[in-house]
Protein backbone atom coordinates (compact mmCIF):
# COMPACT_ATOMS: atom_id res chain seq x y z
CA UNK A 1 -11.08 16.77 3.29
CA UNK A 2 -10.69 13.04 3.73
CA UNK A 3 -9.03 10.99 0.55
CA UNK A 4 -8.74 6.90 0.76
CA UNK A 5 -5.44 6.22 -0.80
CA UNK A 6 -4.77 2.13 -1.58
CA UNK A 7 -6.14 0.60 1.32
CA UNK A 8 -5.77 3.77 3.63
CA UNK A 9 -7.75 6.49 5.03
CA UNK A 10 -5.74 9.63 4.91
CA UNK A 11 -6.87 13.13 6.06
CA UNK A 12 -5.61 16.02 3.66
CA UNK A 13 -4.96 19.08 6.46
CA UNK A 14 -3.37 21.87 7.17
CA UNK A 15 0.10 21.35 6.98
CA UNK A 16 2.98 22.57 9.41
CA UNK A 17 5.13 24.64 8.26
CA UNK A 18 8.49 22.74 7.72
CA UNK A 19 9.47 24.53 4.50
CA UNK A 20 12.63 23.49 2.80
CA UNK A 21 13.31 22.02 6.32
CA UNK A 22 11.37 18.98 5.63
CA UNK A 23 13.03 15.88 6.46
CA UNK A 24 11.98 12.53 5.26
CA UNK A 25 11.40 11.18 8.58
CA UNK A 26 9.06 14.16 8.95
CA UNK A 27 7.29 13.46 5.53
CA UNK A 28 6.87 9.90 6.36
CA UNK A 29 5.23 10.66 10.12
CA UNK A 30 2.93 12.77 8.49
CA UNK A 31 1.73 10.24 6.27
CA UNK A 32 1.66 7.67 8.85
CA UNK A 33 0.18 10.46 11.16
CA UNK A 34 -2.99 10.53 8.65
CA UNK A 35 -4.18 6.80 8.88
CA UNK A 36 -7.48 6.36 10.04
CA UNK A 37 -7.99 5.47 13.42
CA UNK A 38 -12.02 4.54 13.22
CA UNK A 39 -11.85 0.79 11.54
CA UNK A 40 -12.54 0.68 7.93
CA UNK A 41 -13.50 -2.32 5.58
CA UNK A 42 -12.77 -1.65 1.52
CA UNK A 43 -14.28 -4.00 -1.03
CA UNK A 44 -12.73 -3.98 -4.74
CA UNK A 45 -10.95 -6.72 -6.57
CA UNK A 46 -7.29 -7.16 -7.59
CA UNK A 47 -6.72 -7.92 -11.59
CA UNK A 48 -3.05 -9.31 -12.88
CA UNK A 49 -2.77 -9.46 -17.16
CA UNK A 50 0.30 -12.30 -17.59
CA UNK A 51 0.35 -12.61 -21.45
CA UNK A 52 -3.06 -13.35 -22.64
CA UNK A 53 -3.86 -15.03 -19.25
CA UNK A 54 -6.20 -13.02 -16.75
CA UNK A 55 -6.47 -13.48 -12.64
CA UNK A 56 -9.01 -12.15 -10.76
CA UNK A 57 -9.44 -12.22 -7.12
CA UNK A 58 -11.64 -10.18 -5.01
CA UNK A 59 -10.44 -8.08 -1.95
CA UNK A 60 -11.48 -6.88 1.13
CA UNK A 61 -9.12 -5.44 3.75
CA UNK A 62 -10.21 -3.99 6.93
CA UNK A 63 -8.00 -1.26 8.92
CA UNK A 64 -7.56 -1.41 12.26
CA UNK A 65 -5.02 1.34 12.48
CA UNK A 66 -6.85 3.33 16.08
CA UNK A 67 -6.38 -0.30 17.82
CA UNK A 68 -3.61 -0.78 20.87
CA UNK A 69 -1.87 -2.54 18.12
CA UNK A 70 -2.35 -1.37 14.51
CA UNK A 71 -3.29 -4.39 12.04
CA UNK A 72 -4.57 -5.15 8.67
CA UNK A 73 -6.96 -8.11 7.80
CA UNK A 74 -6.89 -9.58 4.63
CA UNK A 75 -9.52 -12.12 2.56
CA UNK A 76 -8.68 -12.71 -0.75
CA UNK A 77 -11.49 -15.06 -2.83
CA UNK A 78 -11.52 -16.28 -6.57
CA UNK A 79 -13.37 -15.77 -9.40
CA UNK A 80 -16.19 -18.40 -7.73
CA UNK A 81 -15.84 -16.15 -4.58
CA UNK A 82 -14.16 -19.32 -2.35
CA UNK A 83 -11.64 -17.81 -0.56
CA UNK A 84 -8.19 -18.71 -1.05
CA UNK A 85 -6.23 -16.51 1.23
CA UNK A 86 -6.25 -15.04 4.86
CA UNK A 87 -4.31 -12.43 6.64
CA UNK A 88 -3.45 -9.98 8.77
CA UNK A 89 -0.27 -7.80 9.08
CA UNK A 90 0.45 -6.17 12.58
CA UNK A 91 3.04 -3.32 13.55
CA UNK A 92 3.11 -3.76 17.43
CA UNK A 93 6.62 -2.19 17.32
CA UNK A 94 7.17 -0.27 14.28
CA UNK A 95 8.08 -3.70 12.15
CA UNK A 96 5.66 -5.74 10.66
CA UNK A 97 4.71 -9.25 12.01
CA UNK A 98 2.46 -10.99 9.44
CA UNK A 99 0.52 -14.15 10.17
CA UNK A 100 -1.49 -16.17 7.28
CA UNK A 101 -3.99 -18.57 7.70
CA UNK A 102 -5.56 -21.57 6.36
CA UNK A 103 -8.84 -22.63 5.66
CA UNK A 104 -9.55 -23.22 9.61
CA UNK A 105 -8.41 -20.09 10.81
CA UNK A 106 -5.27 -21.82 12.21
CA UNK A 107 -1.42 -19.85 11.31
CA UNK A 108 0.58 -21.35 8.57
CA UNK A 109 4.21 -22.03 9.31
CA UNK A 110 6.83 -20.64 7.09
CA UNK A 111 4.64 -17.74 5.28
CA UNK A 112 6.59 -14.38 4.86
CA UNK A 113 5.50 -11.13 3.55
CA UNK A 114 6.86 -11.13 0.86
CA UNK A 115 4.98 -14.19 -0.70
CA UNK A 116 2.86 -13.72 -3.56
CA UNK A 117 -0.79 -12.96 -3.55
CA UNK A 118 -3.05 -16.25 -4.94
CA UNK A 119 -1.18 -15.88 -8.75
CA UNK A 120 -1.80 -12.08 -8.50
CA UNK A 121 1.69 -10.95 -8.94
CA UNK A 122 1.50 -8.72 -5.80
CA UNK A 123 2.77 -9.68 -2.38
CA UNK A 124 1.62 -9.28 1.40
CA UNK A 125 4.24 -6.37 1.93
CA UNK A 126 2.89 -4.46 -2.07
CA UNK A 127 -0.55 -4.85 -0.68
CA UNK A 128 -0.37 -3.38 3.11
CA UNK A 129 2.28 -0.33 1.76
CA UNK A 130 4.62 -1.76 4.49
CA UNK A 131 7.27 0.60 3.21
CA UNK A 132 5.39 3.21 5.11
CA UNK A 133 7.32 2.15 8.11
CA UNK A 134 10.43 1.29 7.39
CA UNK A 135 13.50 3.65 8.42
CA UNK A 136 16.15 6.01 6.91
CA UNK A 137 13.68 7.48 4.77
CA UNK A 138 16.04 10.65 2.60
CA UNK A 139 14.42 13.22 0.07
CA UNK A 140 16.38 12.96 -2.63
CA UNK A 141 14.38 15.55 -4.96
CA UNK A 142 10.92 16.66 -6.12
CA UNK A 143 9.42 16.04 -9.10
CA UNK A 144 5.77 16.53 -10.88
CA UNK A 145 3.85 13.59 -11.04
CA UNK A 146 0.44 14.01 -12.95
CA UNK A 147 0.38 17.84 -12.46
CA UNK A 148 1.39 17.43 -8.51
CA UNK A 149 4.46 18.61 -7.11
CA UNK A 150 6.27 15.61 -5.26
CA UNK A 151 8.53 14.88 -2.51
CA UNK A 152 10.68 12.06 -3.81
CA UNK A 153 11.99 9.64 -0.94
CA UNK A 154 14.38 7.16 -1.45
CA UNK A 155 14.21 4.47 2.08
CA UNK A 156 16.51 1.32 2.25
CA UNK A 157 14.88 -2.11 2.57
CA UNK A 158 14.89 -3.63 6.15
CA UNK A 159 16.54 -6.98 6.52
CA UNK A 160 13.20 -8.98 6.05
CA UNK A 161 13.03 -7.87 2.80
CA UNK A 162 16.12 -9.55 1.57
CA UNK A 163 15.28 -9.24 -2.57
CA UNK A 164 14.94 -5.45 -2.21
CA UNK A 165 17.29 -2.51 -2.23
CA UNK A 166 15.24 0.11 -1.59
CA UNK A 167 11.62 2.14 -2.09
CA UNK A 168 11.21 5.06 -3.88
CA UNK A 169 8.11 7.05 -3.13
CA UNK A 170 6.43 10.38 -4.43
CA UNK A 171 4.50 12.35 -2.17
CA UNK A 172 2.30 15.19 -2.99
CA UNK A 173 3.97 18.06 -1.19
CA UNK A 174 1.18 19.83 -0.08
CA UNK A 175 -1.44 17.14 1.08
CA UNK A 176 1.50 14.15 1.98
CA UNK A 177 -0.26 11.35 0.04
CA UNK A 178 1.45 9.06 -1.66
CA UNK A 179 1.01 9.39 -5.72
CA UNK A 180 3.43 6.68 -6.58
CA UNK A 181 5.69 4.30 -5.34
CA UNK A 182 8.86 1.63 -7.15
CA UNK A 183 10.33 -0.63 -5.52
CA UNK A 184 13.86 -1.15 -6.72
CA UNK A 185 16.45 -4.49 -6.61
CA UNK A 186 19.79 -4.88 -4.49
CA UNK A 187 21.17 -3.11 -7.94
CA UNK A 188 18.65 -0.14 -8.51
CA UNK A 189 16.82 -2.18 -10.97
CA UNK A 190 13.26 -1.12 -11.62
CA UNK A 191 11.26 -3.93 -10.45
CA UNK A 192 7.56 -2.50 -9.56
CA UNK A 193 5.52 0.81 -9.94
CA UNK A 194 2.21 1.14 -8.17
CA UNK A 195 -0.26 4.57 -9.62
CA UNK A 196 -2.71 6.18 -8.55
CA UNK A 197 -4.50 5.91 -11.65
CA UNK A 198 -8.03 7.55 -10.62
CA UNK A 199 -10.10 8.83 -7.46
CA UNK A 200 -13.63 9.21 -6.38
CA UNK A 201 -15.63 11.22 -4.26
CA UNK A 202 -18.18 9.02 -2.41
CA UNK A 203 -19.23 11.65 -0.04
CA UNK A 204 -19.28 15.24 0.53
CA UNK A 205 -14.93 15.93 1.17
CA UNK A 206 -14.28 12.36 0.97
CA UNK A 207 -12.41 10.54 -1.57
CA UNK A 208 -11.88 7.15 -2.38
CA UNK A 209 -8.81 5.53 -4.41
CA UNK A 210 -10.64 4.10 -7.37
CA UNK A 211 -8.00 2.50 -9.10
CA UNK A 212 -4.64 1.84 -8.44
CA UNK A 213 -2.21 0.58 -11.72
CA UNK A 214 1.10 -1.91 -11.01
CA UNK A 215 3.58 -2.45 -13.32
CA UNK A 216 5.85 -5.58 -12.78
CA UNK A 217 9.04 -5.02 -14.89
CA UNK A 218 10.71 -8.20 -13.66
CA UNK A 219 8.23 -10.42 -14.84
CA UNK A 220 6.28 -8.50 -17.77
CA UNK A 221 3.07 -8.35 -15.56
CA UNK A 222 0.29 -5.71 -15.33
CA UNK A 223 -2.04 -5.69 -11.96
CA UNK A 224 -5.05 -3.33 -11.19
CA UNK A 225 -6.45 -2.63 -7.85
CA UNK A 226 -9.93 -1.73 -8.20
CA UNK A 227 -11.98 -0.59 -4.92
CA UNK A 228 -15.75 -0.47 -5.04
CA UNK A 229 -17.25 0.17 -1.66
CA UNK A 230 -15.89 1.43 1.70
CA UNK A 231 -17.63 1.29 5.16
CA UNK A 232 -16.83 2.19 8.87
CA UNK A 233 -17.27 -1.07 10.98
């Protein structure tokens, strides 16, 4: 059974056997372990509610995670379908190196991951789940979350993420997918939740992340992640 979590292709397989032994480097290699290596373009649209105002930007990001050097490639167009944003987020090393671009394909100086997405709310690093590879990953309990029993995994913030503390993560013990994620302050304020709010099966054993629901508590936002249509390139 294959299942596309936000912007990933993960493979829901037999499990080893690590019982109560299970470390949270271990959970996090296996969920690493499961990204697709064929490349994969999804198509959906991102939708932020700030007040009464409404952004929407459409999405497609395509997964190069078999290449010698895994990468994401972002476009990110408005409402008129121009395209506003370009990017791509590389982990040659385990850390990720992100490059943006302007309008003539050419790197912009100065961006980080951590900028914001077009007036979306979200940034590079919410968008590509770049917690997935950061260290010192530590279960610090289970819990249920929407009837599935969950890992939860508390990792520190690297460096480059200097307005973090840490990531808190629930993974679905059996399959290793990621059901929800916050992202906390230097304090252990809440400051985001991403849900997985609903899946679909577009094929025969293979399911699709339908939408995904953010919460921004620092800034009294709500985002949606909506995809549509995935394709192997």
């Amino acid at each position: 059974m294959k299942f596309m979590l936000p912007f990933l292709l993960l493979t829901l397989s037999v499990l080893p056997a690590f019982g109560e032994e299970l470390t949270g480097g271990q959970v996090m290699e296996e969920v690493r372990a499961r990204l697709p290596l064929e490349p994969v373009r999804l198509t959906g649209f991102i939708r932020t509610r700030d007040g009464r105002r409404n952004v929407d930007r459409a999405l497609i990001s395509e997964l190069y995670f078999g290449s010698p050097v895994p990468h994401i490639r972002y476009q990110v167009m408005d409402a008129f379908g121009d395209r506003v944003a370009t990017a791509r987020i590389a982990w040659p090393d385990g850390a990720a190196h992100f490059t943006l671009f302007d309008e003539n394909e050419e790197p912009v100086d100065g961006a980080d991951l951590s900028d914001e997405i077009s007036e979306t709310g979200l940034t590079w690093s919410d968008l590509s789940l770049d917690f997935l590879w950061w260290p010192g990953a530590e279960i610090t309990g289970r819990e249920r979350v929407r009837t599935r029993a969950s890992h939860v995994v508390s990792i520190p913030a690297p460096p480059h993420q200097p307005a973090l503390g840490s990531v808190r993560l629930w993974i679905d013990t059996s399959a290793l997918l990621v059901v929800r994620a916050e992202l906390l302050g230097p304090d252990g304020e809440r400051l985001k939740r991403i849900d997985v709010d609903s899946i679909v099966e577009i094929e025969p054993d293979v399911w699709m992340v339908k939408d995904l629901l953010i919460r921004d508590y620092a800034n009294g936002r709500r985002m949606g992640v909506r995809f549509e249509d995935v394709e192997q390139l």
